[in-house]
PDB file of N, CA and C in Angstrom:
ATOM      1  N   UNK A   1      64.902  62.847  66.883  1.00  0.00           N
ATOM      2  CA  UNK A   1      65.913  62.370  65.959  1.00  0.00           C
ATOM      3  C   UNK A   1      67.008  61.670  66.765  1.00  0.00           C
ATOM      4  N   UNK A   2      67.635  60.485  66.487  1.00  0.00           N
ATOM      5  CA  UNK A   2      68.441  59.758  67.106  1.00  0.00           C
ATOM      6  C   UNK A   2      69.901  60.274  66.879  1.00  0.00           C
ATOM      7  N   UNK A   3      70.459  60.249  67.568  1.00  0.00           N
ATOM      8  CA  UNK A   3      71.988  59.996  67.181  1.00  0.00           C
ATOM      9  C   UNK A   3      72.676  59.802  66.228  1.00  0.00           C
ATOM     10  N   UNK A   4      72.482  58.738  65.293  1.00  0.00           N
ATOM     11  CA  UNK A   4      72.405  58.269  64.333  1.00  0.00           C
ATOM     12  C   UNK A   4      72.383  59.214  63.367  1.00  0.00           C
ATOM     13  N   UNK A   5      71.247  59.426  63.254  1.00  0.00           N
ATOM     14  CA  UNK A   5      70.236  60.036  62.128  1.00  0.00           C
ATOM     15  C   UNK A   5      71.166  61.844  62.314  1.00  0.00           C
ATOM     16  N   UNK A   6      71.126  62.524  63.289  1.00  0.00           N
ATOM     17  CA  UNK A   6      72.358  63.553  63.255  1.00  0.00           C
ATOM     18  C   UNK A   6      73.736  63.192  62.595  1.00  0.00           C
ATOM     19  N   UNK A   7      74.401  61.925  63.131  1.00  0.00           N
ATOM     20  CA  UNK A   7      75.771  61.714  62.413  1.00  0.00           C
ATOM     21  C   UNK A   7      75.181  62.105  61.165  1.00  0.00           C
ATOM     22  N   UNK A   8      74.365  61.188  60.618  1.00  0.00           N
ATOM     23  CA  UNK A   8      73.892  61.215  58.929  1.00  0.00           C
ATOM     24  C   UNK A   8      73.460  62.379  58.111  1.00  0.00           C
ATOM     25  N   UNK A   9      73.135  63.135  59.084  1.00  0.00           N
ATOM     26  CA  UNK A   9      72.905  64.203  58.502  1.00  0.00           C
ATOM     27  C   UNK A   9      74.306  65.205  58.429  1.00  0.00           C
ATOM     28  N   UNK A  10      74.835  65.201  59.622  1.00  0.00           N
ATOM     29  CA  UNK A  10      76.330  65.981  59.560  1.00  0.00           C
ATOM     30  C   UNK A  10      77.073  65.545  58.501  1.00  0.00           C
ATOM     31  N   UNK A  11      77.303  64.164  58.053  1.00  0.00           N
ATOM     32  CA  UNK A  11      77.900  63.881  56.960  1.00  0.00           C
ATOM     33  C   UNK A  11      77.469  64.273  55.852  1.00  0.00           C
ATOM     34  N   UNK A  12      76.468  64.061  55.724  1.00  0.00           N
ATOM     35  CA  UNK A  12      75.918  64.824  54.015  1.00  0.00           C
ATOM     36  C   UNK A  12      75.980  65.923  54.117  1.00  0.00           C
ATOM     37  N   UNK A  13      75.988  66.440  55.094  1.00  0.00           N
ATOM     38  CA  UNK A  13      76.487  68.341  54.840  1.00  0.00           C
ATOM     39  C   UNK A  13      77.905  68.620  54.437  1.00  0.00           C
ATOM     40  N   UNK A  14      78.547  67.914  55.286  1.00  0.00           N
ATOM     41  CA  UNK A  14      79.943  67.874  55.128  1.00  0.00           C
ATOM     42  C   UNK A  14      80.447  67.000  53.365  1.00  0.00           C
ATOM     43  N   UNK A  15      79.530  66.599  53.003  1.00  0.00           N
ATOM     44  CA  UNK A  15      79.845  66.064  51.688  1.00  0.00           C
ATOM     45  C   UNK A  15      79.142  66.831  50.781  1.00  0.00           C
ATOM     46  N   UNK A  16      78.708  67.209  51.067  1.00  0.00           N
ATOM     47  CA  UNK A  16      77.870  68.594  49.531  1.00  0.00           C
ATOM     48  C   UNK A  16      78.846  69.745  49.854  1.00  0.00           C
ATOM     49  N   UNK A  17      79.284  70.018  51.062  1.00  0.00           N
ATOM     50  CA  UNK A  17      79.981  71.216  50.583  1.00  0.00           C
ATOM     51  C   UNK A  17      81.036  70.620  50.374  1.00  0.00           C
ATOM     52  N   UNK A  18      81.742  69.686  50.746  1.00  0.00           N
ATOM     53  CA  UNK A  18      82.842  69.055  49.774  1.00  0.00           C
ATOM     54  C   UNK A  18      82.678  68.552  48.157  1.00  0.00           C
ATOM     55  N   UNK A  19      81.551  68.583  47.857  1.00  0.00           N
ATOM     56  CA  UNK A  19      81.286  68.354  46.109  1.00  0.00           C
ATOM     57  C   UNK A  19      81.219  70.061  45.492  1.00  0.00           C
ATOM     58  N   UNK A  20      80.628  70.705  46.477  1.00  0.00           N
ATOM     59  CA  UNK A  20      80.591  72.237  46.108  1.00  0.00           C
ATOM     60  C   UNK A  20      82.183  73.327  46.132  1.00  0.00           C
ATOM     61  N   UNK A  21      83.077  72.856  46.758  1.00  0.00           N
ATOM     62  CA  UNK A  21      84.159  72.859  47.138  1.00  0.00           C
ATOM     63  C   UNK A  21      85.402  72.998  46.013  1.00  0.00           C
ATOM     64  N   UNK A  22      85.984  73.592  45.392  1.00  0.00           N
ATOM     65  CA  UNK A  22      87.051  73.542  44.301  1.00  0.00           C
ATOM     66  C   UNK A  22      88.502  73.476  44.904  1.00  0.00           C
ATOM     67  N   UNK A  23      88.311  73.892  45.864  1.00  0.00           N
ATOM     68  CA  UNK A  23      89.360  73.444  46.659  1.00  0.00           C
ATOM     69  C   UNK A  23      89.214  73.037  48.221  1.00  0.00           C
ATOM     70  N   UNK A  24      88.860  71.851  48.476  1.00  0.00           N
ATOM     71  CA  UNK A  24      88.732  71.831  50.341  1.00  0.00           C
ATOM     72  C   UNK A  24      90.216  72.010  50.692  1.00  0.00           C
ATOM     73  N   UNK A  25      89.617  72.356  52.027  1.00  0.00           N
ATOM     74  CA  UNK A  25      90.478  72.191  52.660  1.00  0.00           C
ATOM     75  C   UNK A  25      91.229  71.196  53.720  1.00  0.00           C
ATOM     76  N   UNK A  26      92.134  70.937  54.072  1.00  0.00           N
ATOM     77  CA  UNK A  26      92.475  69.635  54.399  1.00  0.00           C
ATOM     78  C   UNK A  26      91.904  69.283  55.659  1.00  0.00           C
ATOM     79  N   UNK A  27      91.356  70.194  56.523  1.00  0.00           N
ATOM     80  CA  UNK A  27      90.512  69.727  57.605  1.00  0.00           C
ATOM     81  C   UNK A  27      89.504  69.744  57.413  1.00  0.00           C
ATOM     82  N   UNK A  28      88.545  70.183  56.401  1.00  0.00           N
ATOM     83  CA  UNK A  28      87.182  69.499  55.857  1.00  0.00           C
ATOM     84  C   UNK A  28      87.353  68.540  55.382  1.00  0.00           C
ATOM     85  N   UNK A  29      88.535  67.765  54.988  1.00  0.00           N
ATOM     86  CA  UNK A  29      88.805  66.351  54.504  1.00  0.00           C
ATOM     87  C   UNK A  29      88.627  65.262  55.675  1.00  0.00           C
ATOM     88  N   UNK A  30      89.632  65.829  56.491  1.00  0.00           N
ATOM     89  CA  UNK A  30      89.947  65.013  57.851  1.00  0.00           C
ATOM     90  C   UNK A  30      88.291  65.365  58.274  1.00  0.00           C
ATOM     91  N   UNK A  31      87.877  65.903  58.579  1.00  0.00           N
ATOM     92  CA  UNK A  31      85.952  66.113  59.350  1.00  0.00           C
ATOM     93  C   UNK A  31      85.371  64.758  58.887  1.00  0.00           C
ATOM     94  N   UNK A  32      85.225  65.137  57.555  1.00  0.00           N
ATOM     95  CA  UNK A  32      84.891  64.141  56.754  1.00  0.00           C
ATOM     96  C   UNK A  32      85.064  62.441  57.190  1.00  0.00           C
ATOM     97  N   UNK A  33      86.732  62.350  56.518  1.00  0.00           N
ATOM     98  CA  UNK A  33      86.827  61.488  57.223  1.00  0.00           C
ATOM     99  C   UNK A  33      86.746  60.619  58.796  1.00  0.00           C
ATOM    100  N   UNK A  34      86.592  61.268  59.371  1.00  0.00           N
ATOM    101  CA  UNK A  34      86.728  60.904  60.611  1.00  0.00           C
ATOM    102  C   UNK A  34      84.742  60.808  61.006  1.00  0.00           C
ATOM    103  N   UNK A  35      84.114  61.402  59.975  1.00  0.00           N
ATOM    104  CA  UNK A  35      82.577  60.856  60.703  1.00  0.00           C
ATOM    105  C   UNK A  35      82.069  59.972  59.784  1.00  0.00           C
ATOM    106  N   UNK A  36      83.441  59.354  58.787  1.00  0.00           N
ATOM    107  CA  UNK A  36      82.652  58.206  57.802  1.00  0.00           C
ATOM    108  C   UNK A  36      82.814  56.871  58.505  1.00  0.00           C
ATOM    109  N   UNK A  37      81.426  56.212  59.195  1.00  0.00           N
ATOM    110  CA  UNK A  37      81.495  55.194  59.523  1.00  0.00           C
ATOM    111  C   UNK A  37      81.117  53.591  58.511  1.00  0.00           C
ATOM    112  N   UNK A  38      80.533  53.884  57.804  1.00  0.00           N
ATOM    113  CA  UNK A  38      80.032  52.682  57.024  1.00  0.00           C
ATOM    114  C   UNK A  38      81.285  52.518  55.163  1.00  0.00           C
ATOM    115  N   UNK A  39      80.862  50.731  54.886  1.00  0.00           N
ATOM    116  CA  UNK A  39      81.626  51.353  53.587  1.00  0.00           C
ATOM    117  C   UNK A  39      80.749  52.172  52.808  1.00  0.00           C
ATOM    118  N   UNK A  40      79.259  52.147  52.648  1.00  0.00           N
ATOM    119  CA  UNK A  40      78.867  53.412  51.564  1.00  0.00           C
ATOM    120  C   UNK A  40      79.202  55.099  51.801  1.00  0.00           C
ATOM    121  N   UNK A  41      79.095  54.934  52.957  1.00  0.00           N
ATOM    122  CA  UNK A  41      79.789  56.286  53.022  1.00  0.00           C
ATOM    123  C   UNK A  41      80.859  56.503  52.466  1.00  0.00           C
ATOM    124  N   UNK A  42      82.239  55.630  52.867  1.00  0.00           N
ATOM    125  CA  UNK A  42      83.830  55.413  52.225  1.00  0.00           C
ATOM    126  C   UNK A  42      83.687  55.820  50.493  1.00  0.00           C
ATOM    127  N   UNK A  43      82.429  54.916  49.887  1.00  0.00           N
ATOM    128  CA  UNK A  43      82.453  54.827  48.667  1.00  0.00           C
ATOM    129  C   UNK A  43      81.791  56.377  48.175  1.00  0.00           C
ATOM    130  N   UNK A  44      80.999  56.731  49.076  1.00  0.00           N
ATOM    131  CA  UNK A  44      80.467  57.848  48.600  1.00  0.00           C
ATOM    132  C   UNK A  44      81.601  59.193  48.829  1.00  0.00           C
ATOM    133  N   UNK A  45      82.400  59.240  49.792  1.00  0.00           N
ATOM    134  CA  UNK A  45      83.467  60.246  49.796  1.00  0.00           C
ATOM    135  C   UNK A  45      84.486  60.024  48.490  1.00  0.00           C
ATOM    136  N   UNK A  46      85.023  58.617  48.328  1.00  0.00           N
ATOM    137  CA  UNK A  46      85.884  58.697  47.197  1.00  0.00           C
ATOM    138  C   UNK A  46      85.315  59.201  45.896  1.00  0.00           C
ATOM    139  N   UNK A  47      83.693  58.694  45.543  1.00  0.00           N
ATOM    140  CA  UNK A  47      83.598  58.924  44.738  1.00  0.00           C
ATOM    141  C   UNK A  47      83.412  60.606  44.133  1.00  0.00           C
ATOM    142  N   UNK A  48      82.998  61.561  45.898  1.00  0.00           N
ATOM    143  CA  UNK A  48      83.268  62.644  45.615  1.00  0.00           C
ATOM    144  C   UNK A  48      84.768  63.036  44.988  1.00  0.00           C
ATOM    145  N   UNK A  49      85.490  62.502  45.910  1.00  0.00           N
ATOM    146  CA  UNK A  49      87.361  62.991  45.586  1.00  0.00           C
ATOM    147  C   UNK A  49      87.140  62.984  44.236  1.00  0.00           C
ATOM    148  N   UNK A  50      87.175  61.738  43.709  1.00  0.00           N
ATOM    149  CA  UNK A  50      87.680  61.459  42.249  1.00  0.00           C
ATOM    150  C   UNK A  50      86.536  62.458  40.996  1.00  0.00           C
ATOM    151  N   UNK A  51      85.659  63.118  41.789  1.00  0.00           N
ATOM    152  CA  UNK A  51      84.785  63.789  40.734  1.00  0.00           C
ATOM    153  C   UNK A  51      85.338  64.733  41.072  1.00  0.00           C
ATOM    154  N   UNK A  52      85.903  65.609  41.750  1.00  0.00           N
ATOM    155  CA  UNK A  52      86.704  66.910  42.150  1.00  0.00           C
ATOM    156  C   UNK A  52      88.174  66.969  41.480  1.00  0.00           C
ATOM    157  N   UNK A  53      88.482  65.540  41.605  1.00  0.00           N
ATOM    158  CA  UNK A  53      90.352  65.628  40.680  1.00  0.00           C
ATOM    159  C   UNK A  53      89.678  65.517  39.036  1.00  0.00           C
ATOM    160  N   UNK A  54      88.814  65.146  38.882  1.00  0.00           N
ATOM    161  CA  UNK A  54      88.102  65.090  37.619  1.00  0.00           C
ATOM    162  C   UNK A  54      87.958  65.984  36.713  1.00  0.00           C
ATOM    163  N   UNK A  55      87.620  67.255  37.713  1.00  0.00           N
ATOM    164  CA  UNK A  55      87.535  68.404  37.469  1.00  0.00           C
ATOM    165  C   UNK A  55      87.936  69.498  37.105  1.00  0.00           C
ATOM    166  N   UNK A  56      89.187  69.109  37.610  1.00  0.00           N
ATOM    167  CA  UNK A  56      90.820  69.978  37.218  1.00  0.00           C
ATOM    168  C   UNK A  56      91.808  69.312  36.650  1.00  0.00           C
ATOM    169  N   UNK A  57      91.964  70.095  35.614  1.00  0.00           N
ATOM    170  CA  UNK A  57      92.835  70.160  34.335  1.00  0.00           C
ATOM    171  C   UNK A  57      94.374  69.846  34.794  1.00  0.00           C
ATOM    172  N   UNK A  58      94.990  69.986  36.048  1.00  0.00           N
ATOM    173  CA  UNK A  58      95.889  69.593  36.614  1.00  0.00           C
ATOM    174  C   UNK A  58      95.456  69.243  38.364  1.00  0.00           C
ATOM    175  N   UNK A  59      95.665  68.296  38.186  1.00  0.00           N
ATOM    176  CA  UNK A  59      95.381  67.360  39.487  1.00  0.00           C
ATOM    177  C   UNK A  59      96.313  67.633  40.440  1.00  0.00           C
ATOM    178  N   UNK A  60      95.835  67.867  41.910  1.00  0.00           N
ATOM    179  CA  UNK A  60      96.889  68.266  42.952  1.00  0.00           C
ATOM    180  C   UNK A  60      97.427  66.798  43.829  1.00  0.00           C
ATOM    181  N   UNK A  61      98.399  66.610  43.533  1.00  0.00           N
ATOM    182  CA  UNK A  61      99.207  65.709  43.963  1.00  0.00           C
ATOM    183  C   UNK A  61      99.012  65.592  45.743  1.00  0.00           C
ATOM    184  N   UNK A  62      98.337  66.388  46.251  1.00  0.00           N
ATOM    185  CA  UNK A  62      98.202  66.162  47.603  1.00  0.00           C
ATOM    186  C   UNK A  62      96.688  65.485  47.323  1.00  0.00           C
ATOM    187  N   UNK A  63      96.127  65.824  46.862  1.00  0.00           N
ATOM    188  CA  UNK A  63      94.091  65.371  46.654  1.00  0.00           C
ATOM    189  C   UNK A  63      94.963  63.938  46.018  1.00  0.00           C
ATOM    190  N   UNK A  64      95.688  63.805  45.249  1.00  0.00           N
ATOM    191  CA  UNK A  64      95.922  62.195  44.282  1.00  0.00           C
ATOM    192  C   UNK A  64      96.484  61.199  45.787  1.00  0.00           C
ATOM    193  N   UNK A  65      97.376  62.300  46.408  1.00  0.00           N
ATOM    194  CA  UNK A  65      97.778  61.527  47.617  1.00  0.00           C
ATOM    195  C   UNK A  65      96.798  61.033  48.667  1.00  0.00           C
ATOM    196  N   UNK A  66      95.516  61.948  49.158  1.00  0.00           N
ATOM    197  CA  UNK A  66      94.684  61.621  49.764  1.00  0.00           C
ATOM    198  C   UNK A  66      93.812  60.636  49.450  1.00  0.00           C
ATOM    199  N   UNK A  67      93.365  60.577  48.370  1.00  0.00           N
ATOM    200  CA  UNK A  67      92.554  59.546  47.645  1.00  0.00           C
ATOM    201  C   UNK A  67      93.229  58.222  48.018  1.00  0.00           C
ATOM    202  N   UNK A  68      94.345  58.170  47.390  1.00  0.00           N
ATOM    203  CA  UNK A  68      94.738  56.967  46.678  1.00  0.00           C
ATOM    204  C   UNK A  68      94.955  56.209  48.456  1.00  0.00           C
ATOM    205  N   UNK A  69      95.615  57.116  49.572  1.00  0.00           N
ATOM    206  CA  UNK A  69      95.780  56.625  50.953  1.00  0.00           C
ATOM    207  C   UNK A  69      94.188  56.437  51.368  1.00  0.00           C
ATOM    208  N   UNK A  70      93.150  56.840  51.460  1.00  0.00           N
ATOM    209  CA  UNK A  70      91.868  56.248  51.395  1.00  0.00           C
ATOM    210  C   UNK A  70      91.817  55.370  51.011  1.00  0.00           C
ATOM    211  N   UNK A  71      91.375  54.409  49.709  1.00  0.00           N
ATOM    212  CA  UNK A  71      91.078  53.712  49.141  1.00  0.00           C
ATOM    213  C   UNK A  71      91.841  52.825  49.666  1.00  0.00           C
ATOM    214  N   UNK A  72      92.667  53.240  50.016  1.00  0.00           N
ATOM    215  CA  UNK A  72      93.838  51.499  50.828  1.00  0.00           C
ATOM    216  C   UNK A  72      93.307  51.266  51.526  1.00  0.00           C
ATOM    217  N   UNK A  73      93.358  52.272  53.106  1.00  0.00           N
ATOM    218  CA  UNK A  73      92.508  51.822  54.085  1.00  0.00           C
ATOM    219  C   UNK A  73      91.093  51.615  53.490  1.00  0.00           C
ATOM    220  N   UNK A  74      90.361  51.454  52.878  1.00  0.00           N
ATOM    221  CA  UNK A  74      89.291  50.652  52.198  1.00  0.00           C
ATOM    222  C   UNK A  74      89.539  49.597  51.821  1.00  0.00           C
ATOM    223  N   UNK A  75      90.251  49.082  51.284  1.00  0.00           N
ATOM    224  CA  UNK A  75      90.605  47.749  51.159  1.00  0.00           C
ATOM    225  C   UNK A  75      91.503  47.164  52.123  1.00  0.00           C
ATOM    226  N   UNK A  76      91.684  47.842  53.120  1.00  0.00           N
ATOM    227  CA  UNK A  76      92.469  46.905  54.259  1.00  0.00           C
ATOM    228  C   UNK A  76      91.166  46.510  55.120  1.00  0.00           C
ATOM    229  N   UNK A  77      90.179  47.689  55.165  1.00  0.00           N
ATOM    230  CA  UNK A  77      89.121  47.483  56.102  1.00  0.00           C
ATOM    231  C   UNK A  77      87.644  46.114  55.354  1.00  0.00           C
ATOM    232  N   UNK A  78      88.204  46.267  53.949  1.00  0.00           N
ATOM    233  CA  UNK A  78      87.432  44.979  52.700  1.00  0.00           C
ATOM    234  C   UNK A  78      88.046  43.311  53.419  1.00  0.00           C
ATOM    235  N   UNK A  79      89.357  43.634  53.064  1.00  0.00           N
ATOM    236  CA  UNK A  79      89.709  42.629  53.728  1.00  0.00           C
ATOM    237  C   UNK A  79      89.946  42.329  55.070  1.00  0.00           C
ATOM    238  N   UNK A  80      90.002  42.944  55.752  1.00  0.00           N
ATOM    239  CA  UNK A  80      89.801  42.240  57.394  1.00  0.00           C
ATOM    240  C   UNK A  80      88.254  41.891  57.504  1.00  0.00           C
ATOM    241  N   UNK A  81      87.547  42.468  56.807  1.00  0.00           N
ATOM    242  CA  UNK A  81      85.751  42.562  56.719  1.00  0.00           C
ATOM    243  C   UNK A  81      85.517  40.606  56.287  1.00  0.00           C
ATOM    244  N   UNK A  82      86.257  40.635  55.209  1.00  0.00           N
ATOM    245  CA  UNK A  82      85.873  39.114  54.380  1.00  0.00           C
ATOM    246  C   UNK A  82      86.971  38.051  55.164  1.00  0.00           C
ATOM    247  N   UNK A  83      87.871  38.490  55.963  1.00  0.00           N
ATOM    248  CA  UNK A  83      88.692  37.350  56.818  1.00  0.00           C
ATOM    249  C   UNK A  83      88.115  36.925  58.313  1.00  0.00           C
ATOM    250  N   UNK A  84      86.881  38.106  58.767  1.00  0.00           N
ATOM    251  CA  UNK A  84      86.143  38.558  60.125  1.00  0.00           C
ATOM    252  C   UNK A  84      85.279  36.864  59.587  1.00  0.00           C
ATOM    253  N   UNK A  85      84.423  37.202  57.911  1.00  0.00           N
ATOM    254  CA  UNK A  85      83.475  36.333  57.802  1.00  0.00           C
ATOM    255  C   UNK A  85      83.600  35.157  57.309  1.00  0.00           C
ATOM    256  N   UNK A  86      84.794  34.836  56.688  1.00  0.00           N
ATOM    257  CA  UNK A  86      85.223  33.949  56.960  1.00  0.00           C
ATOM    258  C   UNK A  86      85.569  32.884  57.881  1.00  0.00           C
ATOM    259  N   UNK A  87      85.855  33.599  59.106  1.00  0.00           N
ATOM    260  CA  UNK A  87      86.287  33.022  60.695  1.00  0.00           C
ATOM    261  C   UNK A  87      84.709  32.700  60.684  1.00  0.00           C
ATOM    262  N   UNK A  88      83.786  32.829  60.563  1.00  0.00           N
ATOM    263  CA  UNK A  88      82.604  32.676  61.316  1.00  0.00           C
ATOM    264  C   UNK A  88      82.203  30.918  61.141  1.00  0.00           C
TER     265      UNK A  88
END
């Protein structure tokens, strides 16, 4: 098994028990984040977040805070992505 193929697997572990999760914790967030290299991954963590704030009847203003600071750096990393291919 390559290198690779371990990251990929560490991440999907780290993302099922973050879908299994009712409350993570903020360094299973940061784990998380920090071994998401691609945008489907990006898209696949938010879309966990937002099914977890989904979930609760009152939304924790730190999870609304985390999200919403994700998704920026997603679109900062969208657009430097389409200004990279642009230059080409």
């Amino acid at each position: 098994m390559s290198s690779l193929d371990y990251r990929n697997r560490y991440l999907s572990l780290l993302l099922e028990d973050l879908q299994q999760s009712r409350y993570p914790s903020p360094s299973m967030l940061d784990r998380v984040e920090e071994a998401i290299r691609t945008m489907p991954e990006a898209e696949a963590y938010v879309e966990t977040l937002l099914a977890a704030l989904g979930r609760d009847r009152y939304m924790s203003p730190t999870m609304l805070d985390r999200t919403a600071n994700f998704v920026n750096r997603m679109q900062t990393a969208e657009r430097t992505m389409a200004a990279l291919e642009e230059g080409q």
